[in-house]
Protein backbone atom coordinates (compact mmCIF):
# COMPACT_ATOMS: atom_id res chain seq x y z
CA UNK A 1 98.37 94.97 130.00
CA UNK A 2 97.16 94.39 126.60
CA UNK A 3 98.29 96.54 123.83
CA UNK A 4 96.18 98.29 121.02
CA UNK A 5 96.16 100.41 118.31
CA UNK A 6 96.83 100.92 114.40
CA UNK A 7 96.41 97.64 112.78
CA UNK A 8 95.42 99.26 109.06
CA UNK A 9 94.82 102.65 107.39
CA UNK A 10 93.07 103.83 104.51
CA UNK A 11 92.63 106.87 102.70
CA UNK A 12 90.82 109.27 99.92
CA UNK A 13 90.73 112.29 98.81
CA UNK A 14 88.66 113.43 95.30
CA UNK A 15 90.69 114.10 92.81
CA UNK A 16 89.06 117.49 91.60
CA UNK A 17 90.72 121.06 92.65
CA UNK A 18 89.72 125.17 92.95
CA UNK A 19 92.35 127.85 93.12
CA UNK A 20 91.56 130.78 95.64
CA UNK A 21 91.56 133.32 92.74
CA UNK A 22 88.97 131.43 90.91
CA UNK A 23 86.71 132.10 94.19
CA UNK A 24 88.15 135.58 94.69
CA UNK A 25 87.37 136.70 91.31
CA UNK A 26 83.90 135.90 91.44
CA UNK A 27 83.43 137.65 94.70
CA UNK A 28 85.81 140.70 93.72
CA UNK A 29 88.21 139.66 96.32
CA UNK A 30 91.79 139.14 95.60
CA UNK A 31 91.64 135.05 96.29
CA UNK A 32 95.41 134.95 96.12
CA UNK A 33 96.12 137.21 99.15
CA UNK A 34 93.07 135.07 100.80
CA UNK A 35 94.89 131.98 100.11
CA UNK A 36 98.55 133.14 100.97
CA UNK A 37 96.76 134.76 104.51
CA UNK A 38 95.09 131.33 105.00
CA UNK A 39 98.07 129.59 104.40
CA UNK A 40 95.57 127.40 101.65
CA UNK A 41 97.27 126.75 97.76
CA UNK A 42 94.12 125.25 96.56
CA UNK A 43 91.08 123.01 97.97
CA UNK A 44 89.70 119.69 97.15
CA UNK A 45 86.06 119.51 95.55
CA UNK A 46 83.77 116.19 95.21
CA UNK A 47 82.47 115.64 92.03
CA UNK A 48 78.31 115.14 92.01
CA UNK A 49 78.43 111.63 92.74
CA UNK A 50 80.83 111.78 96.21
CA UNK A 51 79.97 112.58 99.19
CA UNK A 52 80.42 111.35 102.56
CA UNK A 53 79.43 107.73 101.77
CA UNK A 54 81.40 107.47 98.66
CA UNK A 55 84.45 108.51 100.73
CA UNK A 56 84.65 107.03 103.72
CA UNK A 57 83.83 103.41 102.09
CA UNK A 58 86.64 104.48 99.79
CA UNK A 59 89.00 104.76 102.37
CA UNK A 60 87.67 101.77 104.05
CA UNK A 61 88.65 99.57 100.84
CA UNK A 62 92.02 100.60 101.00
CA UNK A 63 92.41 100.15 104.86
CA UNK A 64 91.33 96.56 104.04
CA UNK A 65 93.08 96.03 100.48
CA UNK A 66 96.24 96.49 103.60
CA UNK A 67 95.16 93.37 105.53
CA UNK A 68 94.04 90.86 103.34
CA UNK A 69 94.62 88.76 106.08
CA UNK A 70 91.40 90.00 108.13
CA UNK A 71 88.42 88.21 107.65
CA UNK A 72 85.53 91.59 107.64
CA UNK A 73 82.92 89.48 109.68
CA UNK A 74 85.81 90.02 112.89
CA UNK A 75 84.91 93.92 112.16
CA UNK A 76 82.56 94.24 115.49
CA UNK A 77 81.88 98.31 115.27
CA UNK A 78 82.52 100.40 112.67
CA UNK A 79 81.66 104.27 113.28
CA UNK A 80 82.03 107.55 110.50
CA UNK A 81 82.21 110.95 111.73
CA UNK A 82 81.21 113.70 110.08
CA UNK A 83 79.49 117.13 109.53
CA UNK A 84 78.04 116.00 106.10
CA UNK A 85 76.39 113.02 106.55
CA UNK A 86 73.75 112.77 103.22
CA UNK A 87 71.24 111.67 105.21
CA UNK A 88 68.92 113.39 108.53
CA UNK A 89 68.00 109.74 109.23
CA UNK A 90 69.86 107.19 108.01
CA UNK A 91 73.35 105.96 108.87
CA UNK A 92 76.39 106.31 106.34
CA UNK A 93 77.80 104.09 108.88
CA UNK A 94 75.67 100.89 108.11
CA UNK A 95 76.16 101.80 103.92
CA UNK A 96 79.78 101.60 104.50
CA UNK A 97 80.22 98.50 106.77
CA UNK A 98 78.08 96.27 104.77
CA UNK A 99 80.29 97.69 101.51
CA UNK A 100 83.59 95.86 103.43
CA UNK A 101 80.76 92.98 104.10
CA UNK A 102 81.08 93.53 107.77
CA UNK A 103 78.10 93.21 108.15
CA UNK A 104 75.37 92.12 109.90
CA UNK A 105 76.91 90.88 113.52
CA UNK A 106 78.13 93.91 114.18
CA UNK A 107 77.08 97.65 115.79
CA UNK A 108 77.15 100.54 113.61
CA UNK A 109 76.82 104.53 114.16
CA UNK A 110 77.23 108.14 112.71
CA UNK A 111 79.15 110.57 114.96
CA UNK A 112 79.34 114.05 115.42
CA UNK A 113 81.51 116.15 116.90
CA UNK A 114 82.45 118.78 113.96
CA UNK A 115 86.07 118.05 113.05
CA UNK A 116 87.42 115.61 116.01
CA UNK A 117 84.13 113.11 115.08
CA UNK A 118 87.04 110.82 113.37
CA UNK A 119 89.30 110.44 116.26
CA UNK A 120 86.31 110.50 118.67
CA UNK A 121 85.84 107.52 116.96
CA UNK A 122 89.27 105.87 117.13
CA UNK A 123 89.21 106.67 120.82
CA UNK A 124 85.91 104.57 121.24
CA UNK A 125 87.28 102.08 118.79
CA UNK A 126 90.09 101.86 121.10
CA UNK A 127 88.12 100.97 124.16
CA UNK A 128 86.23 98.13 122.47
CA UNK A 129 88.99 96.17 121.56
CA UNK A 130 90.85 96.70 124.56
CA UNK A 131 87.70 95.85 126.50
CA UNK A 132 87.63 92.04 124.47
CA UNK A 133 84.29 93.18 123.36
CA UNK A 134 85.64 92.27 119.33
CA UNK A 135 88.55 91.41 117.84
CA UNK A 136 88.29 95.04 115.43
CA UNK A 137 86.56 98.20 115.43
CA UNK A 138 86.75 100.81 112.51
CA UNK A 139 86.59 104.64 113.09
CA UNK A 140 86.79 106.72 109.75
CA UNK A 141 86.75 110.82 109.35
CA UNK A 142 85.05 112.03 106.46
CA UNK A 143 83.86 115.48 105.22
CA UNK A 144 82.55 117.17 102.28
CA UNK A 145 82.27 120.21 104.71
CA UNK A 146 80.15 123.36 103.54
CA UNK A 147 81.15 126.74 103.20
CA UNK A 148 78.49 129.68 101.98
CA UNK A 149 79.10 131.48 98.96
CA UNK A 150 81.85 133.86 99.43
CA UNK A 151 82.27 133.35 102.96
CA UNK A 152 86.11 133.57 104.38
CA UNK A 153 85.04 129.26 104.24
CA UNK A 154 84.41 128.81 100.90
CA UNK A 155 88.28 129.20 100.16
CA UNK A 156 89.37 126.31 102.74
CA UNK A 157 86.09 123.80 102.94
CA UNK A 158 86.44 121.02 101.00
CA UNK A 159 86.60 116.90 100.81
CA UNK A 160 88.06 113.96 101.63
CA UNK A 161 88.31 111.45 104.52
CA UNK A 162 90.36 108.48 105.88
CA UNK A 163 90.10 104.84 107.54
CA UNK A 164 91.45 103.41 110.46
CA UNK A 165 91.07 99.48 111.61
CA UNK A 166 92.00 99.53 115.57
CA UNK A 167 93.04 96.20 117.19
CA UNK A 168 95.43 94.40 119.21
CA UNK A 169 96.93 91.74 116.92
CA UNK A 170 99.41 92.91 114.43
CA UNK A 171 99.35 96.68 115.57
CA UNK A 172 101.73 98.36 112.83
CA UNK A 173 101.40 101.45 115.27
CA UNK A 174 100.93 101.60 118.69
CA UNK A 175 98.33 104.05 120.70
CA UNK A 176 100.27 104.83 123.94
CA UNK A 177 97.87 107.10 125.71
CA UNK A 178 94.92 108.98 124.31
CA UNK A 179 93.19 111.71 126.74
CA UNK A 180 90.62 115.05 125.54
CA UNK A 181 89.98 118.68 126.45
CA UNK A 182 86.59 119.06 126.16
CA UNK A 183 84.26 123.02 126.90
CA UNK A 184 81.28 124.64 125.75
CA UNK A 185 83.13 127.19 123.16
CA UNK A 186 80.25 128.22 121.06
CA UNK A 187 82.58 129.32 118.20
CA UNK A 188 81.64 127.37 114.99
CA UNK A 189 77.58 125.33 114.54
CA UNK A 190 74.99 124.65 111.77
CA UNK A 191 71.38 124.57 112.87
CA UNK A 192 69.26 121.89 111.56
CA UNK A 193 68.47 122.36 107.99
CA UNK A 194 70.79 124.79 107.34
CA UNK A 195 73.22 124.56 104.60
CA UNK A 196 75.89 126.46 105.49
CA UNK A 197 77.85 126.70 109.07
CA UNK A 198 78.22 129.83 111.18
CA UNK A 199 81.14 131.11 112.80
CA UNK A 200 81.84 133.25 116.27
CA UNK A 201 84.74 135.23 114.87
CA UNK A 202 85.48 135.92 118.47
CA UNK A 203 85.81 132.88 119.80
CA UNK A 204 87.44 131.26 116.71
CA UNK A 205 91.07 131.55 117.37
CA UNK A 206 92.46 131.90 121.31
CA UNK A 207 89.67 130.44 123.41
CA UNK A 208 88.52 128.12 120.54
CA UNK A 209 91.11 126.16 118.15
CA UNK A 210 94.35 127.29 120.43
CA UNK A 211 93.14 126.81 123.98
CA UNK A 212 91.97 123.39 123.20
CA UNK A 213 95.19 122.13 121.27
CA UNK A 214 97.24 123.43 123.44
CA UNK A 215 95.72 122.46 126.38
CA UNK A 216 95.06 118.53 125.41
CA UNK A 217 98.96 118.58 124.15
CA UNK A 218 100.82 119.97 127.54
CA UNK A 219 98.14 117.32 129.51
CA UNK A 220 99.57 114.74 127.06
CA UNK A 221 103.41 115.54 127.72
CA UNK A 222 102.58 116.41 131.06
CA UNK A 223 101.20 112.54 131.57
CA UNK A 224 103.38 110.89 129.67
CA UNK A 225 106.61 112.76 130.63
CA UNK A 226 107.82 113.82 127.24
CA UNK A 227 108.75 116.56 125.02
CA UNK A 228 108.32 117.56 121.62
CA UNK A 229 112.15 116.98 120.91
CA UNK A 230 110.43 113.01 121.92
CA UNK A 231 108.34 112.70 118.53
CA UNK A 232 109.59 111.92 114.84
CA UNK A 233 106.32 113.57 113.85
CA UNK A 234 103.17 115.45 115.09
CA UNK A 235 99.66 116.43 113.35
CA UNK A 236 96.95 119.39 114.80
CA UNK A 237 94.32 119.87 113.69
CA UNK A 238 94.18 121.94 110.49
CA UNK A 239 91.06 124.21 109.39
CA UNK A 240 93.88 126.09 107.30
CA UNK A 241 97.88 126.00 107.30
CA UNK A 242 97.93 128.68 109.54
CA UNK A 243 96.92 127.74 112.33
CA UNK A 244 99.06 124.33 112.51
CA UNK A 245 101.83 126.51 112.11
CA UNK A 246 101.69 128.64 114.97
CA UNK A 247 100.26 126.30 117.18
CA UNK A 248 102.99 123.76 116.74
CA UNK A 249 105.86 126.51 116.90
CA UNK A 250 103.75 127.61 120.49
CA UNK A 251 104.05 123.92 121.85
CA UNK A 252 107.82 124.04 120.63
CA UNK A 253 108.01 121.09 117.68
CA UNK A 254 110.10 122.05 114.95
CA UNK A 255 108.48 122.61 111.13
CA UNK A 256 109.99 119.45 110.02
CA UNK A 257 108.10 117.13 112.82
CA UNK A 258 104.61 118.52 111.31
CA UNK A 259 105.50 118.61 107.30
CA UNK A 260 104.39 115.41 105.99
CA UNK A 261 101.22 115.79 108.20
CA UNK A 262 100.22 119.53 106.96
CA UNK A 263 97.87 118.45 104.15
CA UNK A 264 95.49 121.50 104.32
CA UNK A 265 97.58 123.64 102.10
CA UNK A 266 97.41 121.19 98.99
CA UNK A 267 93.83 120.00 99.56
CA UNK A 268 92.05 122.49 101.94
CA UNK A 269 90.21 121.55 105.26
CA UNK A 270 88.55 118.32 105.05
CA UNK A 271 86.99 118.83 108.55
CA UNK A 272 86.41 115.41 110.19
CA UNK A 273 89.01 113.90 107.65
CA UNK A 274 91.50 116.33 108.66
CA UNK A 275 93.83 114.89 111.78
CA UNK A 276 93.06 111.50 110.17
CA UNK A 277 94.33 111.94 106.85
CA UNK A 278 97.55 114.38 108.08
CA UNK A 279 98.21 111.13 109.87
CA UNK A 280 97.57 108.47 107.00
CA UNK A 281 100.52 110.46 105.11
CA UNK A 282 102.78 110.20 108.41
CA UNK A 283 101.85 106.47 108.18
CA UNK A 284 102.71 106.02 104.39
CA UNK A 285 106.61 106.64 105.61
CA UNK A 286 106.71 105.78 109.03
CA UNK A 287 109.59 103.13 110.20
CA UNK A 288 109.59 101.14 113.61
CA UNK A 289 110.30 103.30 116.47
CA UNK A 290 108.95 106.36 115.43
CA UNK A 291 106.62 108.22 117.28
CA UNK A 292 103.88 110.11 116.66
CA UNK A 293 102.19 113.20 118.51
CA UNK A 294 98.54 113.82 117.03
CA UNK A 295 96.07 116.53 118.63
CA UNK A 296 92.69 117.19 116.89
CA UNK A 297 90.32 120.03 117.13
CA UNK A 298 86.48 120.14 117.28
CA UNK A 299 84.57 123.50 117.40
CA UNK A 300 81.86 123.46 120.09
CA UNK A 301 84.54 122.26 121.48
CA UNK A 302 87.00 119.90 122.51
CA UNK A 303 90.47 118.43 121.62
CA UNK A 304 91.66 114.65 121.57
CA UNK A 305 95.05 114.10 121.86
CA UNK A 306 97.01 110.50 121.06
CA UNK A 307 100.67 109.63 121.69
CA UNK A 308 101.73 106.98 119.16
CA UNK A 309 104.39 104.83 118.34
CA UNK A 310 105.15 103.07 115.17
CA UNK A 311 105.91 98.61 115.84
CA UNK A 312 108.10 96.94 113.50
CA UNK A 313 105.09 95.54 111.96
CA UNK A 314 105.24 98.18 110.14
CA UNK A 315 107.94 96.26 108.07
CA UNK A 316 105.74 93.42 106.66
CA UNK A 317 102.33 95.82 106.19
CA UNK A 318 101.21 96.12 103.31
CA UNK A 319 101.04 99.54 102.55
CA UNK A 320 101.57 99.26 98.63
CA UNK A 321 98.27 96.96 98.46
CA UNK A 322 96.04 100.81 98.43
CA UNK A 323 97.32 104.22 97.16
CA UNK A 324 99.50 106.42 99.80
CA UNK A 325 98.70 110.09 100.36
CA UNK A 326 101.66 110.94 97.90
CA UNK A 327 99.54 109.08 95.02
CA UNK A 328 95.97 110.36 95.92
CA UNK A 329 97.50 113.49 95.36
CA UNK A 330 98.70 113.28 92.34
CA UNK A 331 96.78 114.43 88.54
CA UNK A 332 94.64 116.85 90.34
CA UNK A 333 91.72 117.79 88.08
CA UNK A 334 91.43 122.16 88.38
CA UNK A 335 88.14 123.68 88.20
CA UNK A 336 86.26 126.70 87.33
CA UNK A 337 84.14 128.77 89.78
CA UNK A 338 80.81 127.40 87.82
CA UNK A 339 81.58 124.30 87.38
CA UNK A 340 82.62 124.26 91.51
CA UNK A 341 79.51 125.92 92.11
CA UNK A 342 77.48 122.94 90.28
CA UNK A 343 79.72 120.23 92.02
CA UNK A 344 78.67 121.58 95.03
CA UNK A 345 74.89 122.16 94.44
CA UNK A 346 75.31 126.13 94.90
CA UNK A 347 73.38 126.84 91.67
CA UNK A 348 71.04 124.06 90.28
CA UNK A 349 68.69 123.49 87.09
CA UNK A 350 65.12 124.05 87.47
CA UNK A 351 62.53 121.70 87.56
């Protein structure tokens, strides 16, 4: 049976920061308890001229400064998921591919699926290239997610997104098995034309986030006969640091197996770029053999879950050719609460 998976990565996150007292402050809450309850140090913010576009073609330069190798016009899909796509009508996803000049014997979409839209895409990605219908797909994650003005959100939504090209020649990782846990949970959605998300505070946690990870994760080691003691590393799905936490420590993997993956403390939830960029930084120091657990979580809701293991082509990649997670994170840029709040467009000049 033919074999797919990983064949590059890319990632970005902006470079720009807020502290959760500079939020609190404003909103005479103490931002630091927030944070510390959240599990959240500080958040990423885009600067004006970023946004969902900006990002994911980003990332998708440094997935293909990787493979210099791969010719762009073999690129036969490429799909973005997101939340915050700039535009009602009109694709991010054709803006992006013809960027990499993949472009124009191709297909090309937008997804949505609130934070799993990414790996949606890698599972459809998947498919293609397993199907011989092209040679590569691309699936990226991206988010500059929304969060109102001093809603519990503001102090975890913020920015960034990652790349992946799937294939089956010169697959530095490995996709094993992928499976989902799909139900109606109405417990996070944002009407058309509204700015800023609702939340079911009810449904939020057990029925919502937990039921679904956990669920898709015991059908995955249930299938494929494994155990958490099995993986090197794992990555859930992670709207705050919290809830990563306890979810792994429920399913039994140790805090070590989901460290390098738990980004949302340093940068904040990135929505769809979430699972996808916790798994970009388990990528920048992954050797042959090791194998990865990754379950991500979609409100409205549903859970895909992948069971991946690194190939020695992981040895020859050429992961120095784009900047790993360690170095996007580096010289963050911290920001006032008005200067955030003009970033974002939550105060504006007048015509």
């Amino acid at each position: 049976m033919m074999e797919a998976g990983i064949v590059s990565y890319g990632a970005y996150v902006p470079r720009y920061r807020i502290l959760p007292e500079e939020i609190g402050k404003v909103w005479g809450v103490d931002g630091k308890s927030m944070g510390k309850g959240l599990y959240i140090l500080q958040k990423s913010v885009p600067s004006p001229d970023e946004d969902v576009v900006t990002i994911a073609t980003e990332a998708a330069r440094n997935m293909m400064a990787r493979v210099p190798e791969v010719n762009p016009k073999d690129i036969g899909a490429l799909y973005v998921g997101s939340e915050s796509h700039p535009y009602a009508v009109k694709p991010t996803s054709t803006i992006v591919a013809e960027a990499i000049e993949a472009t124009p014997a191709m297909t090309a979409a937008d997804l949505e699926f609130a934070c799993k839209a990414g790996t949606a895409g890698i599972q459809m990605c998947l498919g293609l290239v397993l199907s011989g219908m092209m040679k590569y797909a691309v699936a990226i994650g991206a988010d500059t997610s929304q969060g109102a003005p001093g809603d519990a959100l503001e102090y975890s939504a913020s920015a960034g997104g990652a790349a992946y090209l799937i294939g089956t020649e010169n697959v530095i990782a490995r996709i094993n098995k992928t499976l989902s846990f799909t139900t109606d949970t109405p417990d996070f959605w944002r009407r058309e034309g509204q700015p800023y998300p609702k939340h079911g505070g009810r449904f939020t946690g057990e029925p919502a986030y937990f039921r679904h990870i956990t669920s898709a994760a015991q059908m995955m080691m249930e299938t494929m006969g494994t155990k958490p003691e099995d993986y090197k590393y794992a990555v859930f799905h992670q709207p705050n640091g919290k809830f990563p936490t306890r979810v792994a420590a429920q399913l039994g993997f140790a805090p070590e197996q989901i460290e390098r993956g738990l980004l949302t403390p340093n940068i904040g939830n990135t929505y769809s770029g979430a699972v996808p960029l916790g798994l970009s930084s388990i990528l920048d120091v992954a050797e042959p053999g090791d194998r990865i657990f990754v379950v991500s979580y979609g409100s409205g809701a549903g859970s895909d879950a992948f069971d991946i293991t690194v190939t020695d082509n992981i040895r020859k990649f050429k992961r120095d050719n784009a900047p790993t997670m360690d170095k996007i994170l580096t010289d963050p840029v911290y920001l006032d609460y008005a200067t955030y709040a003009k970033f974002k467009g939550k105060i504006v000049m007048p015509e």
